[in-house]
Every structure is written in structure tokens, then in C-alpha cells.
N, C-alpha and C. Protein backbone atom coordinates (compact mmCIF):
# COMPACT_ATOMS: atom_id res chain seq x y z
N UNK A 1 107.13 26.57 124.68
CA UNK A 1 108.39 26.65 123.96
C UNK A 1 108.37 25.66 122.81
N UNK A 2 108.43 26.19 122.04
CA UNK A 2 108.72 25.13 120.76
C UNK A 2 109.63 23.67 120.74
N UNK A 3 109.52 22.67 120.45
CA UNK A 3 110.22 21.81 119.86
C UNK A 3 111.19 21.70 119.14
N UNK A 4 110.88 22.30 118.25
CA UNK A 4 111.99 22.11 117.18
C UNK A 4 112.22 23.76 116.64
N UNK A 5 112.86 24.43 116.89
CA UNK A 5 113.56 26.17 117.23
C UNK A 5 113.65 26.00 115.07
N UNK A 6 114.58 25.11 115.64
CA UNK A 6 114.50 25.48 113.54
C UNK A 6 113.91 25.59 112.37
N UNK A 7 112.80 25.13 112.88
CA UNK A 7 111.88 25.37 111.81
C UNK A 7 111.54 27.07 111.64
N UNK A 8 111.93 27.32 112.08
CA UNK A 8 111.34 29.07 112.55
C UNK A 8 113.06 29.93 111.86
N UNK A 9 113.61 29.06 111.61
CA UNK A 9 115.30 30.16 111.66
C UNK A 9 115.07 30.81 110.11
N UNK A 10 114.14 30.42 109.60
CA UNK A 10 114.14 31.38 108.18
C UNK A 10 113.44 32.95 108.26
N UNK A 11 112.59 32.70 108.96
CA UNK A 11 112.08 34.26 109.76
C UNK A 11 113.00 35.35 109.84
N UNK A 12 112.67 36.52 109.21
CA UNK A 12 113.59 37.45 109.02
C UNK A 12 112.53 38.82 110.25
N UNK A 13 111.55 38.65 110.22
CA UNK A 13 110.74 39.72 111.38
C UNK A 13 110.65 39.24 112.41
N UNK A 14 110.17 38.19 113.02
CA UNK A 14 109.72 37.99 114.65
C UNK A 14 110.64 38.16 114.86
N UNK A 15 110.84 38.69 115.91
CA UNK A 15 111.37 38.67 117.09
C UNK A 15 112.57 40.23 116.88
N UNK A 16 112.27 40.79 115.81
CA UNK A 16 113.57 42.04 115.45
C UNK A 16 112.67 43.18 115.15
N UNK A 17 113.08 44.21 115.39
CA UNK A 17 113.07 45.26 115.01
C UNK A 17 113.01 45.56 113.72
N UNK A 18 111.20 46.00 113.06
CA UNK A 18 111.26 45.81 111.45
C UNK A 18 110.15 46.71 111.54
N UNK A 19 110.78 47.46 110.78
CA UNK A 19 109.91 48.95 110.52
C UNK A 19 108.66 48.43 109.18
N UNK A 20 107.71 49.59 109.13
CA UNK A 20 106.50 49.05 107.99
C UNK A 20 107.18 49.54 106.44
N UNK A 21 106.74 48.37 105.36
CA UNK A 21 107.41 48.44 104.19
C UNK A 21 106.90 49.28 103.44
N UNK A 22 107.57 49.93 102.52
CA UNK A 22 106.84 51.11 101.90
C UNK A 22 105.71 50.82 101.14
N UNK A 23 105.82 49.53 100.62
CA UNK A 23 104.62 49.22 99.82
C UNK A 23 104.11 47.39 100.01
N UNK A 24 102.52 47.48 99.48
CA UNK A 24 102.67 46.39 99.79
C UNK A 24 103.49 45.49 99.03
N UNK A 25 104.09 45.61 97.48
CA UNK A 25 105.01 44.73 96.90
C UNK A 25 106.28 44.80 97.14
N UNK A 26 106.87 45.81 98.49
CA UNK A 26 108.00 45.72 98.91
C UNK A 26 107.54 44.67 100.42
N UNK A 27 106.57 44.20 100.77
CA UNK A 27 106.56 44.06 102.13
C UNK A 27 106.62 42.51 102.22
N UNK A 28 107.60 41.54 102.90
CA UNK A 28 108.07 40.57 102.92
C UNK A 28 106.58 39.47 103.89
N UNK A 29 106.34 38.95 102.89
CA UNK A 29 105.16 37.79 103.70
C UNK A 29 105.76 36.82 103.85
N UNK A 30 105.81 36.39 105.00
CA UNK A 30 106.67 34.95 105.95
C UNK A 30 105.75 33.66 106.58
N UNK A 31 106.37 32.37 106.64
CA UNK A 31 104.77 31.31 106.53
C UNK A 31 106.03 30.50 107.30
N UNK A 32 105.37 29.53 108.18
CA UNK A 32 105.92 28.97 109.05
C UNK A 32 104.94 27.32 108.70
N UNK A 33 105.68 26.25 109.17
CA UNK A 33 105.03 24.77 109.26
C UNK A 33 103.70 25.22 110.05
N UNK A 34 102.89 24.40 109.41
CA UNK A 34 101.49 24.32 109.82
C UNK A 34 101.84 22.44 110.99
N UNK A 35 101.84 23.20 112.29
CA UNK A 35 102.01 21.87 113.23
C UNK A 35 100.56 20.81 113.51
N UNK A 36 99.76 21.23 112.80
CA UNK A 36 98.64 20.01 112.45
C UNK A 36 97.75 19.88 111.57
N UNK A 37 98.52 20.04 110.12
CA UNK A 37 98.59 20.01 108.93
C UNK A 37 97.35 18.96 108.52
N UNK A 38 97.66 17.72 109.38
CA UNK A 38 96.39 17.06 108.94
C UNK A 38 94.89 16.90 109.36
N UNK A 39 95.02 18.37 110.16
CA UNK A 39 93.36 18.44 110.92
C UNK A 39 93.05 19.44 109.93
N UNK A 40 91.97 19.75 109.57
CA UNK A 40 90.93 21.04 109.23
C UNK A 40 90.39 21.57 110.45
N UNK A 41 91.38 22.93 110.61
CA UNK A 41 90.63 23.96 111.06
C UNK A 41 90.54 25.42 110.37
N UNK A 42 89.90 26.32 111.34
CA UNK A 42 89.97 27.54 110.36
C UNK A 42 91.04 28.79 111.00
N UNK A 43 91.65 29.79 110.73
CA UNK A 43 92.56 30.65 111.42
C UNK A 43 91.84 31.89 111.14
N UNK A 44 91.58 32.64 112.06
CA UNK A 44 91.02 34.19 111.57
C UNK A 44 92.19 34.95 111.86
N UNK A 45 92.26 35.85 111.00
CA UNK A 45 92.63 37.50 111.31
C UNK A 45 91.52 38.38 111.04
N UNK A 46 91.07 38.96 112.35
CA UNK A 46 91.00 40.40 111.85
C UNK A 46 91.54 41.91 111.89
N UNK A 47 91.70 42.49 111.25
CA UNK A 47 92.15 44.10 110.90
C UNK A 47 91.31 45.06 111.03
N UNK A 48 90.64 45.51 112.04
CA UNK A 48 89.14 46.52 112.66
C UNK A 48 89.76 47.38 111.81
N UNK A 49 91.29 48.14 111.92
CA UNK A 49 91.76 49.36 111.83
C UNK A 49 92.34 49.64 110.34
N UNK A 50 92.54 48.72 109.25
CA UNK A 50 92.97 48.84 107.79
C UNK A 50 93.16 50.26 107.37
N UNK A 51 93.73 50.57 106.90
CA UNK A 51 93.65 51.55 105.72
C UNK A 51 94.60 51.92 104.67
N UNK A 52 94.10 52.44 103.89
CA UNK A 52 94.77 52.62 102.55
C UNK A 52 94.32 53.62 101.57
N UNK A 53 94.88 54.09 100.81
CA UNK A 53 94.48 55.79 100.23
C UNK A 53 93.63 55.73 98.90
N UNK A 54 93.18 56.62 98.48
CA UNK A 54 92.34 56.77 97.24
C UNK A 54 93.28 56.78 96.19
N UNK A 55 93.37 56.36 95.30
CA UNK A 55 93.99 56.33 94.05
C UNK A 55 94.02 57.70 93.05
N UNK A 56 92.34 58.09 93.15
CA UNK A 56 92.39 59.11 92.96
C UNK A 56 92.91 60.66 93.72
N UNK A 57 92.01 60.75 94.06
CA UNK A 57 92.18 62.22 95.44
C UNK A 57 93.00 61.89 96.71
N UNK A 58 93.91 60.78 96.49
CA UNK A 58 94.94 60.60 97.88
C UNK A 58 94.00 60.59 99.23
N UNK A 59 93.04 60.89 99.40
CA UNK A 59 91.89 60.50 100.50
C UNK A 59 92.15 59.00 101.39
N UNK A 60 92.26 59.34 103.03
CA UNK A 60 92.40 57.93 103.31
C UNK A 60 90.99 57.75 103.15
N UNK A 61 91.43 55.81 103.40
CA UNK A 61 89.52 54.93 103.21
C UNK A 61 90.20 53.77 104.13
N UNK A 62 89.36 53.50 105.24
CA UNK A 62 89.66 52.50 106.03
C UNK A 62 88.20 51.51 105.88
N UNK A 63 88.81 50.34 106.46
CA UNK A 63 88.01 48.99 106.07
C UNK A 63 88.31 48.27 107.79
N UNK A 64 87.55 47.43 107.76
CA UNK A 64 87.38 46.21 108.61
C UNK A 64 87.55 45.16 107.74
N UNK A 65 88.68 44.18 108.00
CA UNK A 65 88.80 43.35 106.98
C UNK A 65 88.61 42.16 107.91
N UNK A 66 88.34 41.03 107.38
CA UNK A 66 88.06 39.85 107.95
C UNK A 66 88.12 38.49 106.97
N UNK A 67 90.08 37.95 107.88
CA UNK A 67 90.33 36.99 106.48
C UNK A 67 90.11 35.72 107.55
N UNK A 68 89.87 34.54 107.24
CA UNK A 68 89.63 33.30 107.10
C UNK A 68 90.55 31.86 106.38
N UNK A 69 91.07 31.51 106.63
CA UNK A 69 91.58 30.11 106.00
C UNK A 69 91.64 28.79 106.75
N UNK A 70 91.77 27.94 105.72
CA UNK A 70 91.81 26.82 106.31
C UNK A 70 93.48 26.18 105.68
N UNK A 71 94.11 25.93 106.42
CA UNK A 71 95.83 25.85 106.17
C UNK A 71 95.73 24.52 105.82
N UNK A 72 97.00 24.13 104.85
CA UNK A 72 97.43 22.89 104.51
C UNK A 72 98.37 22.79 105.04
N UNK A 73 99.92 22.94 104.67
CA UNK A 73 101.24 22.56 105.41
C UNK A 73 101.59 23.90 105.60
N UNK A 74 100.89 25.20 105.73
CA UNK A 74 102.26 26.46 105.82
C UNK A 74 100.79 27.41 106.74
N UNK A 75 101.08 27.98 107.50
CA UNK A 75 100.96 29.05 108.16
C UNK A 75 101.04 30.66 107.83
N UNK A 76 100.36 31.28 107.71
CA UNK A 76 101.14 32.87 107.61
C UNK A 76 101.73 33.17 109.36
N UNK A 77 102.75 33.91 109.21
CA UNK A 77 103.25 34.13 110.03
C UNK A 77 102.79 35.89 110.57
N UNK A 78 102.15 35.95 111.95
CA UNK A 78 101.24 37.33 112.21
C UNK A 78 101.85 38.03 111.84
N UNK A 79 103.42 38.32 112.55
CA UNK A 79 104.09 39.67 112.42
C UNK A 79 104.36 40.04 111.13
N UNK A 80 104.33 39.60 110.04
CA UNK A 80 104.87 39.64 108.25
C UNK A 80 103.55 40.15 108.23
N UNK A 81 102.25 38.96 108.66
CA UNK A 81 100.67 39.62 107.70
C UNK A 81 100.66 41.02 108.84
N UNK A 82 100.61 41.48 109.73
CA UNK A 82 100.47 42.65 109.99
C UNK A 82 101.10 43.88 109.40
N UNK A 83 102.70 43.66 109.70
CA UNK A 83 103.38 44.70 108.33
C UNK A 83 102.94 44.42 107.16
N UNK A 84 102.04 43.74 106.37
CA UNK A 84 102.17 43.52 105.45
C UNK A 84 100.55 44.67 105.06
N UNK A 85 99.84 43.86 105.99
CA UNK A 85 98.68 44.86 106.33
C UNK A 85 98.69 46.21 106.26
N UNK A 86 99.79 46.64 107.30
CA UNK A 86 100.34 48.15 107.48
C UNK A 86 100.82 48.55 106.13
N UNK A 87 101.37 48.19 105.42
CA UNK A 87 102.30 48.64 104.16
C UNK A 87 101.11 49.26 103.28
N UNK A 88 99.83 48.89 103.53
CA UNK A 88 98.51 48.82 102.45
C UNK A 88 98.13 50.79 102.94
N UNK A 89 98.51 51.04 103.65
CA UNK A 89 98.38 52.98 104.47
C UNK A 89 98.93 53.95 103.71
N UNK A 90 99.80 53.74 102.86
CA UNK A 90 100.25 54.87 101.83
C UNK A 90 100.29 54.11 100.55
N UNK A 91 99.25 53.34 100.36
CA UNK A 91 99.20 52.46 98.77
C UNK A 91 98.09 52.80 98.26
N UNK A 92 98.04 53.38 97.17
CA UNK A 92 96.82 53.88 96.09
C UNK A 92 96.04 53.02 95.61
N UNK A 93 94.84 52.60 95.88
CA UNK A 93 94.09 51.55 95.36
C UNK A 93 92.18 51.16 95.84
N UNK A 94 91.97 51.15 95.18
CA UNK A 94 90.53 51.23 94.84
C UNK A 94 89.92 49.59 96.10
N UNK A 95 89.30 49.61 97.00
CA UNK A 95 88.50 48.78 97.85
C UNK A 95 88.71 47.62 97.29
N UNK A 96 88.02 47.28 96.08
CA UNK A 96 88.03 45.95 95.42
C UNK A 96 89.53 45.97 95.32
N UNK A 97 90.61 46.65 95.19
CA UNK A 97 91.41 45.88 94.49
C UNK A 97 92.74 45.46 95.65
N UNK A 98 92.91 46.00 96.73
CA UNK A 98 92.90 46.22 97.95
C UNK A 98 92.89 44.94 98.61
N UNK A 99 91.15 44.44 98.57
CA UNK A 99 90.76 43.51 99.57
C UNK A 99 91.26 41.95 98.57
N UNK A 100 91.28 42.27 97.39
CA UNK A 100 91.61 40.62 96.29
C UNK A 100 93.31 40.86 96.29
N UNK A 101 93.77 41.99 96.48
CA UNK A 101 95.18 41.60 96.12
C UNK A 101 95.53 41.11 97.55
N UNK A 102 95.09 41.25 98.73
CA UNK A 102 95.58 40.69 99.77
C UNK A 102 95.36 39.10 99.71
N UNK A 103 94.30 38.58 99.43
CA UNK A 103 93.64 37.53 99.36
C UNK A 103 94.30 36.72 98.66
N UNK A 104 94.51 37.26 97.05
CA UNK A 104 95.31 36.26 96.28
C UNK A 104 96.82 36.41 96.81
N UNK A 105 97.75 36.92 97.60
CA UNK A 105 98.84 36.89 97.57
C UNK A 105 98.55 36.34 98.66
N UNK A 106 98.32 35.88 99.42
CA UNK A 106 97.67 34.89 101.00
C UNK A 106 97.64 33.74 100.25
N UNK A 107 96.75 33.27 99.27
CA UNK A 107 96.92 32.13 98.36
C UNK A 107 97.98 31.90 98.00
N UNK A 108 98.79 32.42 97.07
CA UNK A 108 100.12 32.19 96.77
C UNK A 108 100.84 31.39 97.47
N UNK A 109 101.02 32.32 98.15
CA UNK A 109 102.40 31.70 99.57
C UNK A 109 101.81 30.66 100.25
N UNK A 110 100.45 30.50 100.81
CA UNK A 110 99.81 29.71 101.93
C UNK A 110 99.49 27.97 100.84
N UNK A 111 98.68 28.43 99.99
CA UNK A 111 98.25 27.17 98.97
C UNK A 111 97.28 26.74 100.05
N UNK A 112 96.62 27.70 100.80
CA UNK A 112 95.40 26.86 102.03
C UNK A 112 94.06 26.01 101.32
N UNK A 113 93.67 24.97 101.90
CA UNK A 113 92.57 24.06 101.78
C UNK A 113 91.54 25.58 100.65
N UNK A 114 91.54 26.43 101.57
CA UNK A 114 90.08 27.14 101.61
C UNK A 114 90.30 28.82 102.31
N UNK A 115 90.09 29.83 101.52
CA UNK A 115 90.23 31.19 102.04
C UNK A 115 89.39 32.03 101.66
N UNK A 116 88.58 32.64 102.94
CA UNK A 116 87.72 33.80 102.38
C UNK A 116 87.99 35.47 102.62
N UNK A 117 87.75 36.36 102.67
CA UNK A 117 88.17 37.54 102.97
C UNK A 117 86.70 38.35 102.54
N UNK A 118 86.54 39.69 104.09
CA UNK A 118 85.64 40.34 103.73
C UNK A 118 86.22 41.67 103.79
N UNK A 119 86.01 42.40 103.39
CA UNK A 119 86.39 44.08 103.22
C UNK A 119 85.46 44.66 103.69
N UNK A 120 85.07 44.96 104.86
CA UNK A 120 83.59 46.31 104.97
C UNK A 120 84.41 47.25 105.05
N UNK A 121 84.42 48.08 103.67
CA UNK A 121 84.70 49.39 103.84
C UNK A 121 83.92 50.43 104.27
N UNK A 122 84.26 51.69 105.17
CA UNK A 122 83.87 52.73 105.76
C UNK A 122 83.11 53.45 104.27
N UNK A 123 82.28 54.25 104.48
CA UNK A 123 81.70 55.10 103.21
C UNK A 123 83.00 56.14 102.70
N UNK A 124 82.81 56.28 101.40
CA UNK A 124 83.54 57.06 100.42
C UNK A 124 82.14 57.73 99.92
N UNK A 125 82.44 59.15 99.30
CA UNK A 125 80.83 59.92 98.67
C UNK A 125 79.59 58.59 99.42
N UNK A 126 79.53 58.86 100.99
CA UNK A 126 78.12 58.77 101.07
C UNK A 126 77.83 57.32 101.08
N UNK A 127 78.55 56.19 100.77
CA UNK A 127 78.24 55.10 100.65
C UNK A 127 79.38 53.93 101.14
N UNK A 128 79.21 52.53 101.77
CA UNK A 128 80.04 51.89 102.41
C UNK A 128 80.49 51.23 100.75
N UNK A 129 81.54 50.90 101.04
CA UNK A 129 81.57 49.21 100.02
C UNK A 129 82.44 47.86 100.71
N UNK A 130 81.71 46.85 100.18
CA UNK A 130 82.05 45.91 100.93
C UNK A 130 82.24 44.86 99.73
N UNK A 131 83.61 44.43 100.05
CA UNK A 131 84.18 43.42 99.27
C UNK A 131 84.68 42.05 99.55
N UNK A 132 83.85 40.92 98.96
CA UNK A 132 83.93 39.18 99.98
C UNK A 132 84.35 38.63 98.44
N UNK A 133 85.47 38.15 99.01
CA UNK A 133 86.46 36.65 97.66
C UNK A 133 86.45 35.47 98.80
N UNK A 134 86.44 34.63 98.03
CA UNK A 134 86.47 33.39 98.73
C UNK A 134 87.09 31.98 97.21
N UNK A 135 87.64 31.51 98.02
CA UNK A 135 88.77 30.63 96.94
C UNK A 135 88.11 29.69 96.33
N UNK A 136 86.83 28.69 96.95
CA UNK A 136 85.87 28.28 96.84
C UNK A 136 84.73 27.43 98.46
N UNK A 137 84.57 26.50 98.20
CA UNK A 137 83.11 26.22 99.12
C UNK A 137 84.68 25.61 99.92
N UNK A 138 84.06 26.26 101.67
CA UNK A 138 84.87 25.16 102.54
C UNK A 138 84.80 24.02 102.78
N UNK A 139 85.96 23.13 103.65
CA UNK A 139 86.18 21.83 103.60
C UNK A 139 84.85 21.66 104.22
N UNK A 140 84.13 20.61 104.49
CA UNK A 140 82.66 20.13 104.73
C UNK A 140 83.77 19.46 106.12
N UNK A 141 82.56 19.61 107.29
CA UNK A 141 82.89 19.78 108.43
C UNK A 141 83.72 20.85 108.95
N UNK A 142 84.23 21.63 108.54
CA UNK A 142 84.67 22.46 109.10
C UNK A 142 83.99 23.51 109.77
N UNK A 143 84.41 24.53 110.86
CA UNK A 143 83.48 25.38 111.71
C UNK A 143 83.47 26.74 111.51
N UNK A 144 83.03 27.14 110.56
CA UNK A 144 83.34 28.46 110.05
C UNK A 144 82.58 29.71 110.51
N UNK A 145 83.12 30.11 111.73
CA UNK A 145 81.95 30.93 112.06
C UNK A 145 81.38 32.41 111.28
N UNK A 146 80.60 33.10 111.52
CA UNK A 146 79.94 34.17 110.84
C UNK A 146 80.98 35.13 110.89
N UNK A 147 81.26 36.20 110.27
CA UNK A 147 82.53 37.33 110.61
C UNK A 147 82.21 38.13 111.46
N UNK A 148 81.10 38.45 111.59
CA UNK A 148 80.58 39.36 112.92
C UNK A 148 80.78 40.75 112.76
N UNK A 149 80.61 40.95 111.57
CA UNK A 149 80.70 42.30 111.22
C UNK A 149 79.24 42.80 110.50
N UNK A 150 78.52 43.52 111.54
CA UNK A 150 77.04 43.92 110.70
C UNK A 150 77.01 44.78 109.67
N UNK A 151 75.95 44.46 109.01
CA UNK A 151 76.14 45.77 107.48
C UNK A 151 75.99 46.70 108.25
N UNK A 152 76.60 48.03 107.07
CA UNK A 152 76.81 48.86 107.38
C UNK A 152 75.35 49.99 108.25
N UNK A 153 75.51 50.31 109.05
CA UNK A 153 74.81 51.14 110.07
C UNK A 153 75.42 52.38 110.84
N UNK A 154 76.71 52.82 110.12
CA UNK A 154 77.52 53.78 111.34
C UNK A 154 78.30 52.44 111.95
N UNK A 155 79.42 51.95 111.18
CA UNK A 155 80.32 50.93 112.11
C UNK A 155 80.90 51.42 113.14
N UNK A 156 81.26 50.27 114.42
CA UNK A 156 81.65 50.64 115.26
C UNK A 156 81.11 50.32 116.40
């Protein structure tokens, strides 16, 4: 149970009933106190199941995404980055642009030490693509493990 309940009362999703936003620039990203702000560690999400449509031919294209940070004072909060995730399923947009607009708007709000993000996208015509941003070199000591996602071979 938490300590201190209020730090949390600005949260408009946990804990309610909140349907997925139509887009991702309608979809509300929420960040909570980072409660040990002055350690370096790292936070994973991953998203096995992503997807999001072709820009062109409306075609879905799903990805394995695999984000990484190292937090300063703010947190993303899961239930916001998951709808927020979800909102990306009826949004028109090309792999690269997809896997950096999540990344830089994670920056924005978070201002983390250090953030990387990988995109293995599923093949489109015949071929995977895979898209890695990273904010720059991580904090030294930190434990950053491998993403664990093998090139492409038939994922899965």
C-alpha cells in the first residue's frame, strides 16, 4: 500500500474504466514520482503484440517493441503507456515513424537519465524492419540487459 495516496490523485486512468484513444495524439500519457529517483536503474516494457496500419494500403503491420529507460524524478505510468500503445492500431504510419514518435514523446514527459527503444517489425513485401533510437550512451554502471528479441527468423 502506498504511503503517501496523493501523489497518485492526478491520475485520470488507473483504477477507472478508460476505453482506447482514437489516436495516438488524442491518447493521455500519465507519469507518477519516481520513489528512488536517486538510484540508476533500468524499467522495461515490452509490447510482443503492437500494431498499427499502413499509411499507404491501410494493411495492419505488427512489431515487437522493446522500450528501456533509465528514470530521473517521473515514472510512466503502465495503464496510460498501454492505452497509449493501443491507440497506435488504427494510426497510419510508416515503422520508423511509429517506433521514434513513441520514443520521443516518452522523452518529453519522462526527461529519463537514458532511453532506448527497439521496433522488430513483422515483414511487409517479404521483408522484416527493425527500428532502434536510443537518447544516448547509458548511465555507466547501469545493468542493461540484451532485449531478447532474435533477428528476424519467423518471430515467435
Amino acid at each position: 500500500m502506498a504511503k503517501n495516496k496523493s501523489i497518485y490523485a492526478g491520475l485520470t486512468q488507473l483504477g477507472k474504466e478508460t476505453g482506447v484513444p482514437v489516436s495516438p495524439e488524442a491518447a493521455t500519457l500519465e507519469r507518477v514520482p519516481n520513489p528512488h529517483a536517486g538510484t540508476d536503474y533500468v524499467v522495461r516494457f515490452t509490447a510482443p503484440e503492437f500494431t498499427s496500419i499502413c499509411p499507404i494500403t491501410g494493411q495492419p503491420d505488427f512489431a515487437h517493441l522493446v522500450l528501456d529507460y533509465v528514470p530521473r524524478k517521473w515514472l510512466v505510468e503502465s495503464k496510460a503507456l498501454k492505452l497509449y500503445l493501443q491507440s497506435f492500431r488504427n494510426h497510419g504510419a510508416f515503422h520508423e515513424a511509429c517506433t521514434i514518435d513513441i520514443a520521443k514523446r516518452l522523452v518529453d514527459l519522462l526527461a529519463p537519465k537514458y532511453l532506448r527503444i527497439g521496433g522488430y517489425w513483422y515483414p511487409r513485401g517479404g521483408m522484416p524492419i527493425d527500428v532502434f533510437w536510443q537518447t544516448g550512451a547509458p548511465p555507466k554502471g547501469v545493468w542493461l540487459p540484451d532485449p531478447g528479441v532474435a533477428p528476424y527468423r519467423g518471430r515467435g
